[in-house]
N, C-alpha and C. Protein backbone atom coordinates (compact mmCIF):
# COMPACT_ATOMS: atom_id res chain seq x y z
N UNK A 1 141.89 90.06 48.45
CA UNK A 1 143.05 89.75 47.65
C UNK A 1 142.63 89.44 46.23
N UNK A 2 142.21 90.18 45.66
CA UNK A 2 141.40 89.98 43.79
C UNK A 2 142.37 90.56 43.26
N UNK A 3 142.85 90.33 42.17
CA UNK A 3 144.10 90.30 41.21
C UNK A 3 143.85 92.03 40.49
N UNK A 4 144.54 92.67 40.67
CA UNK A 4 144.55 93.92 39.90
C UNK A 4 145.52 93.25 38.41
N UNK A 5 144.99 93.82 37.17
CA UNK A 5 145.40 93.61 36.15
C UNK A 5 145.45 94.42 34.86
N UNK A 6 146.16 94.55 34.30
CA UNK A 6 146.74 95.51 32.95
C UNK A 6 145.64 94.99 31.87
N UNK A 7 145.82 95.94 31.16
CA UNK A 7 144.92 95.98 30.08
C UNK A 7 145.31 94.92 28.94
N UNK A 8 144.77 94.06 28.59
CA UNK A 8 145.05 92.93 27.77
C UNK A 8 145.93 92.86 26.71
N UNK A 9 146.91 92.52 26.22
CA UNK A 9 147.98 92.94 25.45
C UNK A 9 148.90 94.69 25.72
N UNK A 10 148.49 94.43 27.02
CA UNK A 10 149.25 95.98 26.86
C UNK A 10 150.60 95.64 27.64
N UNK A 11 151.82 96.21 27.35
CA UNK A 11 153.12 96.33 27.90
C UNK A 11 153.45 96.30 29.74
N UNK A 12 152.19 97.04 30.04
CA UNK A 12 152.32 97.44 31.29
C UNK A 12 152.17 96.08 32.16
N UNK A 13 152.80 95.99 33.36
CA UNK A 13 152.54 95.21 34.27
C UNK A 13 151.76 95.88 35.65
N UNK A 14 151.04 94.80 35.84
CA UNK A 14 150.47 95.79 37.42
C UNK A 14 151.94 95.80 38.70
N UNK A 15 151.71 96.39 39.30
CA UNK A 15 152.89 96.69 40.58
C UNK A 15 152.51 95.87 41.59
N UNK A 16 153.23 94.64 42.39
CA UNK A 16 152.75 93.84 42.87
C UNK A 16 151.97 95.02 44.80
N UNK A 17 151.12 94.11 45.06
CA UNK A 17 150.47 95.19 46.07
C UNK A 17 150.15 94.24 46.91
N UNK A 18 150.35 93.18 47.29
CA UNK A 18 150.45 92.26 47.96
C UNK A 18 151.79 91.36 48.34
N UNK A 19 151.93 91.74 49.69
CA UNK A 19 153.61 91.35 49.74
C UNK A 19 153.51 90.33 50.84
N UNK A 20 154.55 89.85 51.09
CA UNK A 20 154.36 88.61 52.48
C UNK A 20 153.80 88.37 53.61
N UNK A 21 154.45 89.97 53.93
CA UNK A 21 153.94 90.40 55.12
C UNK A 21 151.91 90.47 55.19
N UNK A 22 151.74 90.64 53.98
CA UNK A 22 150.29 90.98 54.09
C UNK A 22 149.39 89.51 54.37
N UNK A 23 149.88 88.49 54.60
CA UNK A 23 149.65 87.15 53.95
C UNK A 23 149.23 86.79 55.28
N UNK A 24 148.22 85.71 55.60
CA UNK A 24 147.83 85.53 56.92
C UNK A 24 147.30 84.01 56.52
N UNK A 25 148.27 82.99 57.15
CA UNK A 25 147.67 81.71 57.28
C UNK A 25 146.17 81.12 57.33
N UNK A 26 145.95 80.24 56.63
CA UNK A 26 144.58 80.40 56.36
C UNK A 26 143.42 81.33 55.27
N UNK A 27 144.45 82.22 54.81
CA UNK A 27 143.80 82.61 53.79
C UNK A 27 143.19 82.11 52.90
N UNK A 28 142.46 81.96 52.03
CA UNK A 28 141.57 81.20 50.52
C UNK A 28 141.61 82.30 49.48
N UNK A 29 142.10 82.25 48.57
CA UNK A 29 141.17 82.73 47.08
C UNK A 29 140.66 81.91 46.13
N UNK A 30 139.47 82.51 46.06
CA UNK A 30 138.49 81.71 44.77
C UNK A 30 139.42 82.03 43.47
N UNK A 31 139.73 80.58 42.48
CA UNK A 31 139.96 81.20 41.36
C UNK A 31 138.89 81.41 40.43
N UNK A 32 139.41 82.19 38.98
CA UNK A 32 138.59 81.86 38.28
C UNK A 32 137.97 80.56 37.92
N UNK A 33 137.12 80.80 35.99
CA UNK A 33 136.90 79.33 35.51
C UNK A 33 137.75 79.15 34.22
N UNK A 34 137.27 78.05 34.03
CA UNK A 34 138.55 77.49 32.72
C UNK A 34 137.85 76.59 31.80
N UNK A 35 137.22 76.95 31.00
CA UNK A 35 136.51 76.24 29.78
C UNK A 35 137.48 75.06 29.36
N UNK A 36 137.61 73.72 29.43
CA UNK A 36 138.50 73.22 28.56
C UNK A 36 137.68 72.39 27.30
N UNK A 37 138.01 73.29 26.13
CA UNK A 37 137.32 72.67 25.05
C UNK A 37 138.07 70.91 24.23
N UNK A 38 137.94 70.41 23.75
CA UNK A 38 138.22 69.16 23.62
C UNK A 38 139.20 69.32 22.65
N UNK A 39 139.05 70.27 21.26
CA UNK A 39 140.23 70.86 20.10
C UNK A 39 141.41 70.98 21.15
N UNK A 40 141.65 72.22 22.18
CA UNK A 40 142.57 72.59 22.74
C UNK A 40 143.01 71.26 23.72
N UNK A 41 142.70 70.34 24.27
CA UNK A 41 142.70 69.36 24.85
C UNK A 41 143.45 67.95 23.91
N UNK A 42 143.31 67.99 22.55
CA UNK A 42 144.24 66.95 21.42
C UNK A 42 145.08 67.68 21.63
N UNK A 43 145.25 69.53 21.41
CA UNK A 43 146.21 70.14 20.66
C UNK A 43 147.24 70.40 22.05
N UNK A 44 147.12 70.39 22.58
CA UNK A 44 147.85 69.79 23.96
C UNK A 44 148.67 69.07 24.22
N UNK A 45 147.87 67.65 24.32
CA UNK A 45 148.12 66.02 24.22
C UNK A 45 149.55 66.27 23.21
N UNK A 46 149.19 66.32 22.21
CA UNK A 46 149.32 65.73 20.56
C UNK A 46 151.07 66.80 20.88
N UNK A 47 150.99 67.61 21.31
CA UNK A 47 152.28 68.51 21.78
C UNK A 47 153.00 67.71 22.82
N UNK A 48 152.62 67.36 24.15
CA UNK A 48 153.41 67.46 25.09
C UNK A 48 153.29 66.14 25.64
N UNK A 49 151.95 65.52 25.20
CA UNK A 49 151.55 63.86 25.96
C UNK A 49 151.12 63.31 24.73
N UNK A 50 151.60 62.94 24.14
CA UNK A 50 151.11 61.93 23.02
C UNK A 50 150.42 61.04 22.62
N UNK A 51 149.95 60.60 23.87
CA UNK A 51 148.66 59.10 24.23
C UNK A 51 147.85 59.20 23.65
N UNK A 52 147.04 58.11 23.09
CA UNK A 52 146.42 57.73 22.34
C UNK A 52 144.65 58.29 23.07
N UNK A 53 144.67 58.01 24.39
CA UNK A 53 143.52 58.39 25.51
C UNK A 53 143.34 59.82 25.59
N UNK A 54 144.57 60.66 25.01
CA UNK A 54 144.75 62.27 25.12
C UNK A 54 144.18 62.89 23.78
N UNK A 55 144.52 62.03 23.28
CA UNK A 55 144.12 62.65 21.14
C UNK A 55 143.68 61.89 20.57
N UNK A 56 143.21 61.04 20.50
CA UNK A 56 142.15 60.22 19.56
C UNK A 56 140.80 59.48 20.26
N UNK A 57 139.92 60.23 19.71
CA UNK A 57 138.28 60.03 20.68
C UNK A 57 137.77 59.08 20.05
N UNK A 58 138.13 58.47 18.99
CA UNK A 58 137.71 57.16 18.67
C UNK A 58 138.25 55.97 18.88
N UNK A 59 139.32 55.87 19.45
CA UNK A 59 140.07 54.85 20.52
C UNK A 59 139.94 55.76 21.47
N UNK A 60 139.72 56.32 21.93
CA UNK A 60 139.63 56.82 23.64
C UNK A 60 138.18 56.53 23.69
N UNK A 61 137.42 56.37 23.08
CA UNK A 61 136.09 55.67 23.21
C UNK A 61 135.90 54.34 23.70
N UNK A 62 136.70 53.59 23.14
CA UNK A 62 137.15 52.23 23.51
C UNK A 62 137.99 51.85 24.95
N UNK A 63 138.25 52.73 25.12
CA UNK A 63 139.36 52.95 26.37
C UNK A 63 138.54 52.66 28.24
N UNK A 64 139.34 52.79 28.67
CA UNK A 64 138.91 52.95 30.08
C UNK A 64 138.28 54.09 31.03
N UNK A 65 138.60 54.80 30.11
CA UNK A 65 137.91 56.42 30.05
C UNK A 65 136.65 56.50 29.68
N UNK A 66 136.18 55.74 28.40
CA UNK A 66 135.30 56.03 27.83
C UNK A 66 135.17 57.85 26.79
N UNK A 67 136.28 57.68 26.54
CA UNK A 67 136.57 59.32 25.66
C UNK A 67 137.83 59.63 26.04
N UNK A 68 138.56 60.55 25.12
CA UNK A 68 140.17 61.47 25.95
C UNK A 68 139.56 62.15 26.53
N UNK A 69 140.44 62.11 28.02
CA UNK A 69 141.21 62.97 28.65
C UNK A 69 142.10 64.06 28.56
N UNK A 70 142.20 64.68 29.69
CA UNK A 70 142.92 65.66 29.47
C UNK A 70 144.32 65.13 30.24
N UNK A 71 145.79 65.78 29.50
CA UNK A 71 146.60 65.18 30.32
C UNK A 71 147.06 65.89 31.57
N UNK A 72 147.52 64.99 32.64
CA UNK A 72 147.69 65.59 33.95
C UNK A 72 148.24 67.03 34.18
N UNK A 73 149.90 67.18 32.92
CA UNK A 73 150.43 68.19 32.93
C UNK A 73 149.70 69.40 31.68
N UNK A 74 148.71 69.41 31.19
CA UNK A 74 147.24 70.14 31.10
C UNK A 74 146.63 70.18 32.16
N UNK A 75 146.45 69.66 32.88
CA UNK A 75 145.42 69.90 34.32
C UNK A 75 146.57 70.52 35.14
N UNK A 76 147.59 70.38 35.43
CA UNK A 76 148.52 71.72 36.19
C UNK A 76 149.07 72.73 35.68
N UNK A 77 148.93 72.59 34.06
CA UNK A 77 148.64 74.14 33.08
C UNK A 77 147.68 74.70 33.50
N UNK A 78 146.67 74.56 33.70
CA UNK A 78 145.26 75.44 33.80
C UNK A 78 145.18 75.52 35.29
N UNK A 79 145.60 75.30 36.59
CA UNK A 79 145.54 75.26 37.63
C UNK A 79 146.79 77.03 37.74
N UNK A 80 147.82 76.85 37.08
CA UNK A 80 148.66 77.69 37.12
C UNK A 80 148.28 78.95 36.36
N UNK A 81 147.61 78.63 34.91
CA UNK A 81 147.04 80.02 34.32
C UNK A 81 145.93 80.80 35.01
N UNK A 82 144.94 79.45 36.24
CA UNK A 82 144.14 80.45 37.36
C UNK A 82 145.30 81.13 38.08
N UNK A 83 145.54 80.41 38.68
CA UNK A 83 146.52 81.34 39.80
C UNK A 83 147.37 82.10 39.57
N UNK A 84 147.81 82.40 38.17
CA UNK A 84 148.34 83.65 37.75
C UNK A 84 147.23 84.98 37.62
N UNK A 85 146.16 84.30 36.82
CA UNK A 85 144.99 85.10 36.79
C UNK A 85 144.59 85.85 37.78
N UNK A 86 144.43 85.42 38.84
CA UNK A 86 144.01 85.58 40.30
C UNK A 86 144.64 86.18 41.43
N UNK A 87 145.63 85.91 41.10
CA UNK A 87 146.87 86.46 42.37
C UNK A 87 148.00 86.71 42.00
N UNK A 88 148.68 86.15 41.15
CA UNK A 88 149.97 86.47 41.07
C UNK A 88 150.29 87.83 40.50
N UNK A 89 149.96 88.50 39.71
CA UNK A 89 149.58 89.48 38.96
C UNK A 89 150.04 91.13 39.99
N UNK A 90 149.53 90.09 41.22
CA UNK A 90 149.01 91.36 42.19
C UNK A 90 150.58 90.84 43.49
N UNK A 91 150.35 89.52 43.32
CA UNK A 91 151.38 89.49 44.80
C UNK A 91 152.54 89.38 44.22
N UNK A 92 153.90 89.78 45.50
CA UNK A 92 154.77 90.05 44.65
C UNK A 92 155.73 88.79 45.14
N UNK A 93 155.73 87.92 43.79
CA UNK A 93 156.09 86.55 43.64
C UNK A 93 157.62 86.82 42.84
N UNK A 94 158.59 86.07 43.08
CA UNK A 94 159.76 86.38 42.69
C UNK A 94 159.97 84.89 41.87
N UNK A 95 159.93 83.88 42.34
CA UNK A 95 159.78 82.34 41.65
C UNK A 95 159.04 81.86 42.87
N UNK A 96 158.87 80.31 41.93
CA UNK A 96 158.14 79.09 42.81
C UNK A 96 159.06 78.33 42.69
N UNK A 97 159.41 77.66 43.80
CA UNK A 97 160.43 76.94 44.59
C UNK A 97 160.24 74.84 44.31
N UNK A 98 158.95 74.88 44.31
CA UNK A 98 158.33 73.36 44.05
C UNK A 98 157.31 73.32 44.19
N UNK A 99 156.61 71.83 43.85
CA UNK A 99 155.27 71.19 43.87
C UNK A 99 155.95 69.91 44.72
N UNK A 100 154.84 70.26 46.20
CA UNK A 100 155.47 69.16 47.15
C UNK A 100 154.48 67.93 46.95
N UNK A 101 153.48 67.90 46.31
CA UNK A 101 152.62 66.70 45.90
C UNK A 101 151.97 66.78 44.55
N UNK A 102 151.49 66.10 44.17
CA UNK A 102 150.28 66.38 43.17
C UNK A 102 149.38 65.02 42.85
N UNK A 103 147.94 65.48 43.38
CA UNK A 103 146.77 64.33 42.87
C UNK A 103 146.17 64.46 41.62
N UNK A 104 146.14 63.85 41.38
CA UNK A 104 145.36 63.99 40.12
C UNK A 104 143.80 62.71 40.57
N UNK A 105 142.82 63.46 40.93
CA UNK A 105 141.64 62.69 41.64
C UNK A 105 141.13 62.48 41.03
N UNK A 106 140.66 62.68 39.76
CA UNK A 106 139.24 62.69 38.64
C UNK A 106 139.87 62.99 37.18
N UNK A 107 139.48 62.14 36.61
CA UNK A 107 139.78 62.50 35.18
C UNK A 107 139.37 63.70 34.71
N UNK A 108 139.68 64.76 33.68
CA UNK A 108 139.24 65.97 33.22
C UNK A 108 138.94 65.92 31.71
N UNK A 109 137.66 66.26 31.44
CA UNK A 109 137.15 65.78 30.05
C UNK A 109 136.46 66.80 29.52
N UNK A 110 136.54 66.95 28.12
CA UNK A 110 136.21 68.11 27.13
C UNK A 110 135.07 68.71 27.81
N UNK A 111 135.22 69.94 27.68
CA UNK A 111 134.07 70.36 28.18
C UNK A 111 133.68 70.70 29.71
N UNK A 112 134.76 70.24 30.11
CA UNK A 112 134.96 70.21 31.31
C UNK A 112 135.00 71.93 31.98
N UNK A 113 134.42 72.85 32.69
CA UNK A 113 134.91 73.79 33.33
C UNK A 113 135.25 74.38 34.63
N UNK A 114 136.70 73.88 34.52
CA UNK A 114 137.45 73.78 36.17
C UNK A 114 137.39 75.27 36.77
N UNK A 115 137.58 75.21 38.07
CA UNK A 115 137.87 76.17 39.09
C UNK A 115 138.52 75.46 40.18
N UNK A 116 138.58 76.36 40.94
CA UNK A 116 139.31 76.16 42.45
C UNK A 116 139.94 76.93 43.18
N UNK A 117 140.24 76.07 44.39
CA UNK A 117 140.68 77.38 45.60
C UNK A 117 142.26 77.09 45.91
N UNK A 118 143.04 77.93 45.99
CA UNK A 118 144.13 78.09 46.49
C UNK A 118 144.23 78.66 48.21
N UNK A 119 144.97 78.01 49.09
CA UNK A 119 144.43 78.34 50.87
C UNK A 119 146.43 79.30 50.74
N UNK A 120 146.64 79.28 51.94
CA UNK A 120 147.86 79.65 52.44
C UNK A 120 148.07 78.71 53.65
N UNK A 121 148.95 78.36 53.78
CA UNK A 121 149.31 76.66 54.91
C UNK A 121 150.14 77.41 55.41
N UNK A 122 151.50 77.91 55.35
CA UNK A 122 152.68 78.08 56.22
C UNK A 122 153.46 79.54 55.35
N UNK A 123 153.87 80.61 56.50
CA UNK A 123 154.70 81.39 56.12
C UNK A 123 155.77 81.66 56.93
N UNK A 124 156.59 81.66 56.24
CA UNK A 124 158.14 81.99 56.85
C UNK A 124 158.67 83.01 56.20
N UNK A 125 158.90 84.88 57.26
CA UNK A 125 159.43 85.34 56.74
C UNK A 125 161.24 85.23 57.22
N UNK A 126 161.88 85.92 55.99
CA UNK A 126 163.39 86.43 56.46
C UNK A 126 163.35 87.84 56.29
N UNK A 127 164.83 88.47 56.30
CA UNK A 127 164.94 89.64 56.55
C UNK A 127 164.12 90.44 54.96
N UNK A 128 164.48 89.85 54.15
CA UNK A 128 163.94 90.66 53.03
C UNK A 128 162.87 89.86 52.27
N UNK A 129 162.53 88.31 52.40
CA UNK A 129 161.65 87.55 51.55
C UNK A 129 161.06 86.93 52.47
N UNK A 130 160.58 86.13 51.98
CA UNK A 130 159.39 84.84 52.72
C UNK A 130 159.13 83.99 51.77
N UNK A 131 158.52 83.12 52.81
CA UNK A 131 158.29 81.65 51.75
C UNK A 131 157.30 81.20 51.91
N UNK A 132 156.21 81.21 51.13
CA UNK A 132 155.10 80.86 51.55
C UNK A 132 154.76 79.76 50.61
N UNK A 133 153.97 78.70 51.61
CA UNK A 133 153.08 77.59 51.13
C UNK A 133 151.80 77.72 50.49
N UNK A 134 151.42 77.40 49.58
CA UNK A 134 150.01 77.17 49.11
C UNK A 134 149.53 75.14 49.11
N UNK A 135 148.08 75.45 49.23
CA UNK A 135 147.44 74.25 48.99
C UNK A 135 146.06 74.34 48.33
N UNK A 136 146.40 73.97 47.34
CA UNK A 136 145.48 74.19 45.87
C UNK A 136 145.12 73.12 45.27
N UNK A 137 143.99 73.50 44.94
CA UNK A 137 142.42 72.21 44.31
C UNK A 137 142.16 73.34 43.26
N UNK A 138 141.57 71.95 42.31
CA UNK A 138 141.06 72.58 41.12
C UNK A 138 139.38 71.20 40.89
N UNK A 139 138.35 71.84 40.97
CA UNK A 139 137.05 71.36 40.52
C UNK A 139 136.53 71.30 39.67
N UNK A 140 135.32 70.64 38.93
CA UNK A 140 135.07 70.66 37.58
C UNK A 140 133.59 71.24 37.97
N UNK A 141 133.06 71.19 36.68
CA UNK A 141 131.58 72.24 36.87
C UNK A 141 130.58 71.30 38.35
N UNK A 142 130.86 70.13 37.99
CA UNK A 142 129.89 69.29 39.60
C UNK A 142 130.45 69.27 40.75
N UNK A 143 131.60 70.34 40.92
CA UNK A 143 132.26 70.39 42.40
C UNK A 143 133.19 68.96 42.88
N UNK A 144 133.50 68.44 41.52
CA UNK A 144 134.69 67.18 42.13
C UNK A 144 135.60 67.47 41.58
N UNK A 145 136.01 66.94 42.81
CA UNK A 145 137.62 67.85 42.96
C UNK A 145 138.56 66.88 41.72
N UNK A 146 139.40 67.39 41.20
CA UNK A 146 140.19 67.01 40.11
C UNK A 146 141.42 66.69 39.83
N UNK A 147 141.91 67.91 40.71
CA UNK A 147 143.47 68.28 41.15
C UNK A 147 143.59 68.84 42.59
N UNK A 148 144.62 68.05 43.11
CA UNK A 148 144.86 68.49 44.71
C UNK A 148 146.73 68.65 44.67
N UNK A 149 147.23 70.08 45.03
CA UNK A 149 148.43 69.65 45.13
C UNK A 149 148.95 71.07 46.30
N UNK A 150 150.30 70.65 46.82
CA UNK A 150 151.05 71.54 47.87
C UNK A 150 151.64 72.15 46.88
N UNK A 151 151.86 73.40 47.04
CA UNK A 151 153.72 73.90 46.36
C UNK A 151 154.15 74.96 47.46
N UNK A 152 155.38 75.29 46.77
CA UNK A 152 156.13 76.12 47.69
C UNK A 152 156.38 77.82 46.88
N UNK A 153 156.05 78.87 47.19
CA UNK A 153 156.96 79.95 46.17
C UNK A 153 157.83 80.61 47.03
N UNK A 154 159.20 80.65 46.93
CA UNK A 154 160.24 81.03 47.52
C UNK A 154 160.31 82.37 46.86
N UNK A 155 161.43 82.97 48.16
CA UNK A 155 161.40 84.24 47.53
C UNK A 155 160.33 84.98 47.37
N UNK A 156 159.42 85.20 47.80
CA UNK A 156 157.66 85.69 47.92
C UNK A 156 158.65 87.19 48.73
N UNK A 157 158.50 88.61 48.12
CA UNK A 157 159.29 89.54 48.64
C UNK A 157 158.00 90.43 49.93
N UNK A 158 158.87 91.09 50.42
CA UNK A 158 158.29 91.57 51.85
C UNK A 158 158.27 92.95 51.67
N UNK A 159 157.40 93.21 52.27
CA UNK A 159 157.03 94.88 52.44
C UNK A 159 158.16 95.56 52.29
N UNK A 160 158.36 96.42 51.05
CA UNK A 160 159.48 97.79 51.25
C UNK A 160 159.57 98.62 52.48
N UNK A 161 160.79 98.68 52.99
CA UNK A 161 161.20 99.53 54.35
C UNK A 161 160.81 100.97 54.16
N UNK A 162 160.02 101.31 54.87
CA UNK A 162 159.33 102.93 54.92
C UNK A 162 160.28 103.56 55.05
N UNK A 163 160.78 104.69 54.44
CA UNK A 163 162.00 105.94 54.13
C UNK A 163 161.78 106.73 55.37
């Protein structure tokens, strides 16, 4: 299940080639990695989380951190730009339905370069869609885990009926 993908700025989309039916509980994909540089990590913050621990490394020095952080909803940005990277591209995803948890286990700090695995937990098809569960971790370069969360993508479409 490796992500077929269009040529980088090009118009085209790939044709999803992975459909519900193909999906087998227990599955894993490796995602990619994710450089997070510390610039893009203020310029983030300074947008969407404003904290002082998120954008300023000279009071986040002082802090409980010992340096900024990255903010949580940055750490489920980059969890989502893997798994677009990786799979979505290719499976044929219609929306995501929810996020039935989310950990945030380990702080994420400049420099930091995450990965992780996305599994398959539960599928339910219907006559024309399915709904499938994921359970997805995201790691930093020493293999601790960072981000742990459930979601749901509804509407996940099902094999076209053979003519």
């Amino acid at each position: 299940m490796t992500a077929q993908s269009s040529t980088p700025g090009s118009d085209e989309r790939p044709l999803p080639s992975v459909f519900a039916d193909d999906l087998t509980v227990g599955d894993r994909v490796q995602l990619g990695e994710f450089l997070l540089e510390q610039q893009d990590l203020i310029e983030f913050a300074e947008r969407w989380d404003d904290q002082w621990f998120h954008t300023d490394p000279a009071a986040a020095a002082t802090g409980h951190f010992g340096g900024v952080i990255a903010s949580g909803i940055h750490t489920i940005a980059i969890l989502q730009r893997l798994t677009v990277e990786a799979i979505y591209g290719q499976w044929a995803v219609v929306a995501g339905r929810e996020l039935e948890s989310v950990r945030f286990l380990e702080a994420v700090r400049p420099e930091d370069t995450l990965t992780g695995t996305i599994e398959i937990t539960d599928i339910k098809l219907g006559s024309t869609r399915g709904r499938v569960s994921l359970s997805c971790q995201l790691v930093n370069q020493a293999g601790v885990p960072v981000l742990a969360t459930d979601m749901t993508i509804v509407m996940f479409r099902r094999q076209p009926a053979a003519n």
